[in-house]
N, C-alpha and C. Protein backbone atom coordinates (compact mmCIF):
# COMPACT_ATOMS: atom_id res chain seq x y z
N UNK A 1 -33.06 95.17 0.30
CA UNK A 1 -32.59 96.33 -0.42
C UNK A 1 -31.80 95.88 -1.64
N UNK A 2 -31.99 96.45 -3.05
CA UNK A 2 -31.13 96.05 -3.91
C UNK A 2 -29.55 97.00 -4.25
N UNK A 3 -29.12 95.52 -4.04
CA UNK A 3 -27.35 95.34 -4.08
C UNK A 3 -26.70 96.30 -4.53
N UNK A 4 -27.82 97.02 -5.74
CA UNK A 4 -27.38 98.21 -6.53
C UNK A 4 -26.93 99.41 -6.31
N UNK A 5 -27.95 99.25 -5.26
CA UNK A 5 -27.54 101.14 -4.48
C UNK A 5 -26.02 101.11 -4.10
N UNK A 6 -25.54 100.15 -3.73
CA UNK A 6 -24.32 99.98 -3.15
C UNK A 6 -22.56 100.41 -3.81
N UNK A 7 -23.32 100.47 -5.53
CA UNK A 7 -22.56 100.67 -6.34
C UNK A 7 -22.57 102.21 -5.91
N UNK A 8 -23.70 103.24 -5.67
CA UNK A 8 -23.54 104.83 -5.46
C UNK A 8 -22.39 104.63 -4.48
N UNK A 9 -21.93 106.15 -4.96
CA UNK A 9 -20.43 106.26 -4.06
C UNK A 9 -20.81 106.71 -2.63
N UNK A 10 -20.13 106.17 -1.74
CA UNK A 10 -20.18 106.15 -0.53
C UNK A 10 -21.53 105.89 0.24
N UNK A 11 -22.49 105.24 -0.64
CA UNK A 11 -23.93 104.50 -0.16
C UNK A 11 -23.76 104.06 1.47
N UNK A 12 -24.77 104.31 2.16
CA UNK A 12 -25.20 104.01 3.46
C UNK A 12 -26.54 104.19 4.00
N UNK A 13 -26.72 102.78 4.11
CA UNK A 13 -28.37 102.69 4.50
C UNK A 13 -27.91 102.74 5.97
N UNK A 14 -28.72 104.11 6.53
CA UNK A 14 -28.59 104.25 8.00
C UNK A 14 -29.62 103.56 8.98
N UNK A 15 -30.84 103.01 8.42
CA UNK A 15 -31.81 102.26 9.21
C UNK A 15 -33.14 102.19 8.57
N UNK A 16 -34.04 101.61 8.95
CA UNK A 16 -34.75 101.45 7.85
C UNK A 16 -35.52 102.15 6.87
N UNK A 17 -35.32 103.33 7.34
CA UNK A 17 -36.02 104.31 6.31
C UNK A 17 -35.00 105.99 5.54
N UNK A 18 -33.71 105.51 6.12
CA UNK A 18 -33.20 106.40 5.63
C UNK A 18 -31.51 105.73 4.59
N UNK A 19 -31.39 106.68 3.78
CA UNK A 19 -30.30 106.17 3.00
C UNK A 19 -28.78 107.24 2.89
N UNK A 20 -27.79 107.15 2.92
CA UNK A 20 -27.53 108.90 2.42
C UNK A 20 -26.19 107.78 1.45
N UNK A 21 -25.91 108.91 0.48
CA UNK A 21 -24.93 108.88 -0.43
C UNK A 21 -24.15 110.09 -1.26
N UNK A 22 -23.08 110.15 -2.07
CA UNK A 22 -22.54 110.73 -3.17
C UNK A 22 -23.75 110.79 -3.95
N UNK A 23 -23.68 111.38 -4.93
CA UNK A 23 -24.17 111.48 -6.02
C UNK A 23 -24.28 110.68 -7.07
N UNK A 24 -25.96 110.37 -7.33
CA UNK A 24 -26.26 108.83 -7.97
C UNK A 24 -26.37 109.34 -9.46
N UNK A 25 -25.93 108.38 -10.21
CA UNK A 25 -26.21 108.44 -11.76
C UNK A 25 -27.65 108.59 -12.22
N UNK A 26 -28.34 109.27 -13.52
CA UNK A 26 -29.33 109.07 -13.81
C UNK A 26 -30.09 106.96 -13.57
N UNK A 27 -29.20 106.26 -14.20
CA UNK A 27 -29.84 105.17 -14.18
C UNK A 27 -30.38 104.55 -12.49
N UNK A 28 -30.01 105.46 -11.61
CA UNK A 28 -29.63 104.70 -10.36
C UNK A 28 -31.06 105.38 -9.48
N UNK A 29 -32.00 106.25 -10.22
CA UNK A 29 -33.08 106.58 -9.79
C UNK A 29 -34.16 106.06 -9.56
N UNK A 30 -34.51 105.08 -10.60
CA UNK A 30 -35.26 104.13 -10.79
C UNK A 30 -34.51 102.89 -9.39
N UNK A 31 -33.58 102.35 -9.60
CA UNK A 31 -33.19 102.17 -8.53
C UNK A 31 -33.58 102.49 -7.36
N UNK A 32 -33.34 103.60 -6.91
CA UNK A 32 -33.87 103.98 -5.37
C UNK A 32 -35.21 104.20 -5.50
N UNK A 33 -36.09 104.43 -6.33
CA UNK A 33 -37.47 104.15 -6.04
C UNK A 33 -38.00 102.83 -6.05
N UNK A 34 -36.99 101.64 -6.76
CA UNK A 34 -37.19 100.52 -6.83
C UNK A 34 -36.95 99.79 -4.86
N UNK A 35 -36.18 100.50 -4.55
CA UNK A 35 -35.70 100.42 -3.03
C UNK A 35 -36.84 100.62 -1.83
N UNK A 36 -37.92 101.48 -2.10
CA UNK A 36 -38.45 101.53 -1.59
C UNK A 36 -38.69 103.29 -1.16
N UNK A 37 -37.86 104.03 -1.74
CA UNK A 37 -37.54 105.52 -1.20
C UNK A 37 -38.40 105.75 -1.99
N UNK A 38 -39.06 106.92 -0.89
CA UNK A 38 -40.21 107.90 -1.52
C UNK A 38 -39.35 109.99 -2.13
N UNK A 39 -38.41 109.68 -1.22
CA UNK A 39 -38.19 111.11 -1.37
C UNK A 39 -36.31 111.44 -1.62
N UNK A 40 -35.66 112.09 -2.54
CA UNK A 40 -34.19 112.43 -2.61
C UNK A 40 -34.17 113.52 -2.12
N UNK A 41 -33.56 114.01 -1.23
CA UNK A 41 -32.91 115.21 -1.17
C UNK A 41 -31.29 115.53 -1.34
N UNK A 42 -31.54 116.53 -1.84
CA UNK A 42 -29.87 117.05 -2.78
C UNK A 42 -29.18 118.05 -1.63
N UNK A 43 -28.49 117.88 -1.09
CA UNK A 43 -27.57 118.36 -0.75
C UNK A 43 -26.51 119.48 -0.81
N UNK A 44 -26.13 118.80 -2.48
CA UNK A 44 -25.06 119.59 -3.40
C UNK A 44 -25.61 120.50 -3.81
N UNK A 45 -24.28 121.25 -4.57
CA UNK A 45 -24.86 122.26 -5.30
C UNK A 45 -24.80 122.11 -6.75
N UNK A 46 -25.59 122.64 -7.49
CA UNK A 46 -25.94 122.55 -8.71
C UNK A 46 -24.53 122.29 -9.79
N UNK A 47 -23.57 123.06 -9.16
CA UNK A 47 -22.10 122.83 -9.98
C UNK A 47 -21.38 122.05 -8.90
N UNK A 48 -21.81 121.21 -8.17
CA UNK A 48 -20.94 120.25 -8.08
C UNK A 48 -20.76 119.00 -8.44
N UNK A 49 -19.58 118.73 -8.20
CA UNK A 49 -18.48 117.53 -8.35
C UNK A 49 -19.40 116.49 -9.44
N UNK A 50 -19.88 115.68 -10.49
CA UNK A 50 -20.79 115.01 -11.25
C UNK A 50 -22.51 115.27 -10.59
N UNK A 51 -22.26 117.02 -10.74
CA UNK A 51 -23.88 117.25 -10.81
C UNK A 51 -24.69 117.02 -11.47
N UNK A 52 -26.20 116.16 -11.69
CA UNK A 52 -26.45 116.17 -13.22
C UNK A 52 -27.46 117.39 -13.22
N UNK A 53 -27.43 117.66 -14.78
CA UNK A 53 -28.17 118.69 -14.87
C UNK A 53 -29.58 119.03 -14.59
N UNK A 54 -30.46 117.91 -14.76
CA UNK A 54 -31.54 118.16 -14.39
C UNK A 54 -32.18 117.00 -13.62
N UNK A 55 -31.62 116.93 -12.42
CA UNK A 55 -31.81 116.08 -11.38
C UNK A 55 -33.30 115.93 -10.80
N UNK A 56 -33.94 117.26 -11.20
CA UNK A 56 -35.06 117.50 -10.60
C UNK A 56 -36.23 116.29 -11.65
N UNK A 57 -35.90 116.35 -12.69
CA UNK A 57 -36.63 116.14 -13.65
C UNK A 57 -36.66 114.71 -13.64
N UNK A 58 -35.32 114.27 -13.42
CA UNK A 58 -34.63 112.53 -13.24
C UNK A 58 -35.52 111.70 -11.96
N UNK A 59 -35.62 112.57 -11.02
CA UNK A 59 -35.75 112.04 -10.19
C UNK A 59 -37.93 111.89 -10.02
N UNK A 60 -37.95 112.92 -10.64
CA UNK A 60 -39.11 113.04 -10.71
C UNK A 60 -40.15 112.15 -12.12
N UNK A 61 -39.10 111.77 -12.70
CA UNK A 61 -39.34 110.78 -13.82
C UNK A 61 -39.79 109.22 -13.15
N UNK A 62 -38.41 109.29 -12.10
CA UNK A 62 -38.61 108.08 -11.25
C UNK A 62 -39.95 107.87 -10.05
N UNK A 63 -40.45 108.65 -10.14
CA UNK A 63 -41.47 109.04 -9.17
C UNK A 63 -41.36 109.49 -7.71
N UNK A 64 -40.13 109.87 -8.01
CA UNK A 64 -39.78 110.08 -6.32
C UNK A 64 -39.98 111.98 -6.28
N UNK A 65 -40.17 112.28 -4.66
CA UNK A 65 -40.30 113.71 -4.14
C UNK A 65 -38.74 114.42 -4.64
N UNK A 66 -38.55 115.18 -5.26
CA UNK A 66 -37.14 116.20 -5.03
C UNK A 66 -37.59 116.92 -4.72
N UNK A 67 -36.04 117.25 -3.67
CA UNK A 67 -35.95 118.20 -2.29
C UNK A 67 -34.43 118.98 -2.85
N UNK A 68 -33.85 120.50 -3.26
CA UNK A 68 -32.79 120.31 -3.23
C UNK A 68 -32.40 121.39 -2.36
N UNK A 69 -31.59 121.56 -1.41
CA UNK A 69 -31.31 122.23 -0.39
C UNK A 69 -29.78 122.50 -0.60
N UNK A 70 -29.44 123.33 -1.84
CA UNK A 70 -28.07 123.98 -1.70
C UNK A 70 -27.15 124.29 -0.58
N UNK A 71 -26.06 123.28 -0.14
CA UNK A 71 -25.11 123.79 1.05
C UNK A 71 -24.07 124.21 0.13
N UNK A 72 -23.39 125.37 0.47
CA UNK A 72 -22.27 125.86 0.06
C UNK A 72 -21.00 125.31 0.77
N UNK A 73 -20.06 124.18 0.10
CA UNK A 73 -18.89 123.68 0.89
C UNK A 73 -18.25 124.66 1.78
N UNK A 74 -17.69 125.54 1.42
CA UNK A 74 -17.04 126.52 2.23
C UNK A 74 -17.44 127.32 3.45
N UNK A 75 -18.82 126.81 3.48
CA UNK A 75 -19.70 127.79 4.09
C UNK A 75 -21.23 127.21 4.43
N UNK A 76 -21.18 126.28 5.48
CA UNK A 76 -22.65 125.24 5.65
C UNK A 76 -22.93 126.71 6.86
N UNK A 77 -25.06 127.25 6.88
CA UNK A 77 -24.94 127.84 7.65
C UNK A 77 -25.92 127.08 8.59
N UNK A 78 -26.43 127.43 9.64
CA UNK A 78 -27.16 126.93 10.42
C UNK A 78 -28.60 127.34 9.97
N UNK A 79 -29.03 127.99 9.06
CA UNK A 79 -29.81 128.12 7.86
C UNK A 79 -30.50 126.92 7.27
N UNK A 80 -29.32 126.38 6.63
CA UNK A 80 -29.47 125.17 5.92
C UNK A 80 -29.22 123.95 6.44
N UNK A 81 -29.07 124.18 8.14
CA UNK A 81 -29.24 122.74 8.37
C UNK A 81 -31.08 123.26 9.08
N UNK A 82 -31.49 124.28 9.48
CA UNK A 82 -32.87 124.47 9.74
C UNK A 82 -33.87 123.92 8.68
N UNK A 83 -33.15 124.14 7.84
CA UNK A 83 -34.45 123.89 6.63
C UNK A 83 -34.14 122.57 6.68
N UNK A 84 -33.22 121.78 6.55
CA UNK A 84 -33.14 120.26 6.55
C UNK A 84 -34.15 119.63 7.58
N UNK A 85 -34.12 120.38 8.95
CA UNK A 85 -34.56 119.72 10.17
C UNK A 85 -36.09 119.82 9.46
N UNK A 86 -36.67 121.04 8.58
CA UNK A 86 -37.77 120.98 8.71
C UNK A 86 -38.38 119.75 7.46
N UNK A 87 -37.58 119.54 6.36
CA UNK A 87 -37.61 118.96 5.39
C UNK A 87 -38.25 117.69 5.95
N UNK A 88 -36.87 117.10 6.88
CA UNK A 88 -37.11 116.20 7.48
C UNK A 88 -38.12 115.57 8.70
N UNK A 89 -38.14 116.50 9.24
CA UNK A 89 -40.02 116.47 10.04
C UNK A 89 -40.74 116.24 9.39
N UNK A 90 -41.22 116.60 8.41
CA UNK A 90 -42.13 116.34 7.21
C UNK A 90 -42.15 114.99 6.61
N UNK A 91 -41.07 114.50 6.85
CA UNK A 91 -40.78 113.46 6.38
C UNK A 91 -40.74 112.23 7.09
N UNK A 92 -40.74 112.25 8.42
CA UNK A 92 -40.11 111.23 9.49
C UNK A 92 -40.80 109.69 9.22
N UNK A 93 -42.10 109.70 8.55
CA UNK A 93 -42.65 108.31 8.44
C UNK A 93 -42.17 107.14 6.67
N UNK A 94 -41.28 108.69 6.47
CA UNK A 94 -41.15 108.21 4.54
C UNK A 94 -39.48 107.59 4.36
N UNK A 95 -39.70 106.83 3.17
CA UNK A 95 -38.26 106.61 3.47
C UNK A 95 -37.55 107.80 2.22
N UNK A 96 -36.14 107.94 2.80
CA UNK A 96 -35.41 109.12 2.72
C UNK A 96 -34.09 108.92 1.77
N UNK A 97 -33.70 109.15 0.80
CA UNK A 97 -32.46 108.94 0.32
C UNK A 97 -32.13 110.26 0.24
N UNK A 98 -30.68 110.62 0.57
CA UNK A 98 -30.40 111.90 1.74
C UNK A 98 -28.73 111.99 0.68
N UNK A 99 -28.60 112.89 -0.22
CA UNK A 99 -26.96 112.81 -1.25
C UNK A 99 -26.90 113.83 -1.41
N UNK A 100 -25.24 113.98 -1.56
CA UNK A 100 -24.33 115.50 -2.13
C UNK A 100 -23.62 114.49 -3.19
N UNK A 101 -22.28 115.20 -3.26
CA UNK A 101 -21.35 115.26 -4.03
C UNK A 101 -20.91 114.02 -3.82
N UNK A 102 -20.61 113.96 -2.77
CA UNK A 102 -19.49 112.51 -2.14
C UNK A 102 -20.02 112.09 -0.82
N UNK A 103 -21.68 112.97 -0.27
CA UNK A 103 -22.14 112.33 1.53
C UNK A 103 -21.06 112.68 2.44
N UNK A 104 -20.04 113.70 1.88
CA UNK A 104 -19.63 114.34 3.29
C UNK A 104 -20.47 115.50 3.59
N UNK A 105 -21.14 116.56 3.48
CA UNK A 105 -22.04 117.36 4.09
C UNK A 105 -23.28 116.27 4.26
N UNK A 106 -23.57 115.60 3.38
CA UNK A 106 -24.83 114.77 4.46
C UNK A 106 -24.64 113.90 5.59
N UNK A 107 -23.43 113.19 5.38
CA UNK A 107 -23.12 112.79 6.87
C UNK A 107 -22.60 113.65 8.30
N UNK A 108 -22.73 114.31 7.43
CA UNK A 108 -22.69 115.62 9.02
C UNK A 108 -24.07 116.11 8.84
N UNK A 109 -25.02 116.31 8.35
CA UNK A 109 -26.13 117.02 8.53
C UNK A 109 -27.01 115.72 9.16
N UNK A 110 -26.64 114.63 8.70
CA UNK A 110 -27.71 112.84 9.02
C UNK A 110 -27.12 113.02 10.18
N UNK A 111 -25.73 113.31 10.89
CA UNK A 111 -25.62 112.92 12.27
C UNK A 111 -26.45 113.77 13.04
N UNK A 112 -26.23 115.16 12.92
CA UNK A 112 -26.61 116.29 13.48
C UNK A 112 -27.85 115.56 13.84
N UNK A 113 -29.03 115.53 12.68
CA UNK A 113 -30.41 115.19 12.76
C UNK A 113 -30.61 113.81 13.47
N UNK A 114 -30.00 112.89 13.79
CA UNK A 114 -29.74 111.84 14.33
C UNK A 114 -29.57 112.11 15.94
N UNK A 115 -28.50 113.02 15.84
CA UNK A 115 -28.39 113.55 17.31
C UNK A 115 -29.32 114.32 18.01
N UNK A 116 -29.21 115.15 17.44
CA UNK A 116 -30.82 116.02 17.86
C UNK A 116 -31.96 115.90 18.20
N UNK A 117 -32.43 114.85 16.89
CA UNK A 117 -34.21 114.98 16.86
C UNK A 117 -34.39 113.32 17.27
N UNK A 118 -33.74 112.23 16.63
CA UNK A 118 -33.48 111.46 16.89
C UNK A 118 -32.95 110.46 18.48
N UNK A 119 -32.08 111.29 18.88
CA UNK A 119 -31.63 111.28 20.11
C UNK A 119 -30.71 109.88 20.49
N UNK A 120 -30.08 109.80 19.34
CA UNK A 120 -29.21 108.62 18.97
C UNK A 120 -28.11 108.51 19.67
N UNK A 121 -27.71 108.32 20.25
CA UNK A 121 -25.64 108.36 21.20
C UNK A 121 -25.02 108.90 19.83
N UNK A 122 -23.83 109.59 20.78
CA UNK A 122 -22.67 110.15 19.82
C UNK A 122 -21.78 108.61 18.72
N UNK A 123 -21.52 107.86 19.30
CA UNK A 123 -21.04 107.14 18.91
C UNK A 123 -22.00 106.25 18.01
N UNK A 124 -22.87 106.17 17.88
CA UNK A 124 -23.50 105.30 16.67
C UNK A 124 -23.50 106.14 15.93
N UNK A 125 -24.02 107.41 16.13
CA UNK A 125 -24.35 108.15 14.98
C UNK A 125 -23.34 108.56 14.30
N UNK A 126 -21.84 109.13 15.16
CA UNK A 126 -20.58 109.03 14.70
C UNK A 126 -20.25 108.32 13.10
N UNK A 127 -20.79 106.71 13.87
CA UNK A 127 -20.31 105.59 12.58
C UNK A 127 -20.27 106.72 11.00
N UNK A 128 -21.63 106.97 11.10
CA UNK A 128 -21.87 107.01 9.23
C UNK A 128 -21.31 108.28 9.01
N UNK A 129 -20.50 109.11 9.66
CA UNK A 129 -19.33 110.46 9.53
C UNK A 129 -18.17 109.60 8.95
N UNK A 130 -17.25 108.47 10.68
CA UNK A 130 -16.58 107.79 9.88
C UNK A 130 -16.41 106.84 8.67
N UNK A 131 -17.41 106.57 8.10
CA UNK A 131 -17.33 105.83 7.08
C UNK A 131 -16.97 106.58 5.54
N UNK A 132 -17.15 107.94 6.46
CA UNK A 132 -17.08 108.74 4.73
C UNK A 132 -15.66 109.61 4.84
N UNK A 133 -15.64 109.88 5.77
CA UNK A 133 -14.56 111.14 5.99
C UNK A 133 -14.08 111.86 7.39
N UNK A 134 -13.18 112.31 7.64
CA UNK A 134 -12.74 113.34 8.56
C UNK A 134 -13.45 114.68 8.41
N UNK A 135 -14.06 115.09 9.35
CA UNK A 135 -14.65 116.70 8.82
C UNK A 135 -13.54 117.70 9.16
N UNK A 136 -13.15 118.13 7.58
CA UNK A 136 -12.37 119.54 8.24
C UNK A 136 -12.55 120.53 9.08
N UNK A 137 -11.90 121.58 9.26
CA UNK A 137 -12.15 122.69 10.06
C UNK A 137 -13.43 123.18 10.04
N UNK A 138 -14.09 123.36 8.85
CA UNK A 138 -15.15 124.25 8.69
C UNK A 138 -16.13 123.95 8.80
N UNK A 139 -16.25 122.06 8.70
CA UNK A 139 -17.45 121.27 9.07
C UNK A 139 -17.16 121.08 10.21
N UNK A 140 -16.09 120.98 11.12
CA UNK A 140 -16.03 119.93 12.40
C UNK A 140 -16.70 122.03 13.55
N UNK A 141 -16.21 122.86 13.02
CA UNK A 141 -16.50 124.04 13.72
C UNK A 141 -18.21 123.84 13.26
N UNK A 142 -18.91 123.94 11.94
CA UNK A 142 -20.26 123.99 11.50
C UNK A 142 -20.58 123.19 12.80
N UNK A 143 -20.45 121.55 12.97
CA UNK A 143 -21.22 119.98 13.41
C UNK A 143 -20.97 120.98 14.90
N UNK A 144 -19.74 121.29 15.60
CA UNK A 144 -19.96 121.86 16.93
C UNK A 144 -21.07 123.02 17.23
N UNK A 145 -20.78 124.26 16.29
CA UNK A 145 -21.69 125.05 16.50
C UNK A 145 -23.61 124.70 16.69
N UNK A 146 -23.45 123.68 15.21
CA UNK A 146 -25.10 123.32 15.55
C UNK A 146 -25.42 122.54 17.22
N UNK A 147 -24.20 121.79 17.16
CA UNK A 147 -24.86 120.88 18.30
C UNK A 147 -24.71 122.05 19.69
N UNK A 148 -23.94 123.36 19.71
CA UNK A 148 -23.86 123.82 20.89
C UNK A 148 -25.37 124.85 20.87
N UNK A 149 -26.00 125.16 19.33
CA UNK A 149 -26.92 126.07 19.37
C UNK A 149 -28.66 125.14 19.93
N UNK A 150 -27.99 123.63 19.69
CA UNK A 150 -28.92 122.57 19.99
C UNK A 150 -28.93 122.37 21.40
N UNK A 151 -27.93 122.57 22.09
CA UNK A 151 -27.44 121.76 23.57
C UNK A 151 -28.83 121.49 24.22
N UNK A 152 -29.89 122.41 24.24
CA UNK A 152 -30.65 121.95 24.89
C UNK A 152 -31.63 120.17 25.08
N UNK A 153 -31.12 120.53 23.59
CA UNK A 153 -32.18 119.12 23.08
C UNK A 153 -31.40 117.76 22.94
N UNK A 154 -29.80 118.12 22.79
CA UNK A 154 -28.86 116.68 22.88
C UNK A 154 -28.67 116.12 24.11
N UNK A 155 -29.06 115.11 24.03
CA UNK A 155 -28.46 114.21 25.49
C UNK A 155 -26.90 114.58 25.39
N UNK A 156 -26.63 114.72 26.58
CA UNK A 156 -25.20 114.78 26.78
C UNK A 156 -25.19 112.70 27.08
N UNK A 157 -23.85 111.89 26.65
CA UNK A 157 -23.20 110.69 27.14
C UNK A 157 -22.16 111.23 26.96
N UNK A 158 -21.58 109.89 28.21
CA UNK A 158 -19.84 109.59 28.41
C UNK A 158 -19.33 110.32 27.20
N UNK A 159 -19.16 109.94 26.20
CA UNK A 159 -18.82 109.34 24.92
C UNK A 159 -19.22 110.58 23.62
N UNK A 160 -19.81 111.15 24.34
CA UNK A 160 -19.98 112.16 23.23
C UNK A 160 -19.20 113.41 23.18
N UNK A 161 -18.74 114.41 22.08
CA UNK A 161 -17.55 115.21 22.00
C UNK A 161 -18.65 116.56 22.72
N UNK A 162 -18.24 116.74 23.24
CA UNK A 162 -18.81 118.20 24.17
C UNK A 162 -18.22 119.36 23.14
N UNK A 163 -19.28 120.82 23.30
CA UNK A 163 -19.24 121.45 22.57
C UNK A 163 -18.39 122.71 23.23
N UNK A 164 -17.47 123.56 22.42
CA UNK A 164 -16.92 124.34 23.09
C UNK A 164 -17.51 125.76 23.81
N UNK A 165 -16.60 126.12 24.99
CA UNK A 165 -17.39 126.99 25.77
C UNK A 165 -17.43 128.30 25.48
């Protein structure tokens, strides 16, 4: 993988086909198609935090798939992590570079999908949450609600945060 990606803010290659990060500069597109990624999906929203303006166009210059799936910070619904799950089905054999603003809503949406479909332990998948952030109230209530509307499909372990009753 080149060294480069590493410069994107809060970069994390989660395994071999998936990536998630902050928000990459125009030059850093070419980059991740140089990486091997077939597909970006956006996260953010169009006015956020160093949005560029026409990301669609950037990315598509680079030859890669754009995906952009508006989450509203204040307000992630179980909506928009559905459409992710489906994004990502679609996707499961491609490699994935997965960014918002700063990869705190994608590291809660990469765990979720990790946990879920994946069927990863709480604690690995955990890691790439802690590496970015604490989820406030509104994500740590969002990450519970999905996983309690999921329960069927999460392995319960030791080790994993149980969902409220």
């Amino acid at each position: 993988m080149d060294d480069r990606l590493c410069a994107i803010q809060n970069f994390l290659a989660i395994d071999d086909r998936l990536a998630t990060a902050g928000q990459p500069n125009p030059f850093q597109f070419g980059l991740i198609k140089a990486a091997g990624y077939s597909t970006v999906i956006n996260l953010a929203l169009s006015s956020s935090t160093d949005a560029l303006k026409d990301e669609n166009a950037l990315a598509r210059s680079a030859w890669l798939e754009y995906i952009h799936i508006p989450v509203v910070w204040e307000k992630p619904t179980m909506m928009d992590f559905e459409l992710f799950v489906q994004v990502m089905k679609r996707r499961q054999t491609q490699k994935c570079f997965i960014h918002c603003a700063k990869n705190m809503r994608v590291s809660v949406f990469v765990y979720l999908w990790r946990r879920i479909y994946e069927k990863v332990p709480h604690d690995i998948a955990q890691a790439s949450i802690d590496a970015v952030w604490v989820p406030n109230d509104i994500w740590q209530l969002f990450l519970e609600s999905v996983l309690k509307h999921h329960e069927n499909l999460v392995e319960i372990h030791s080790n994993s945060p149980q969902s409220p009753s």
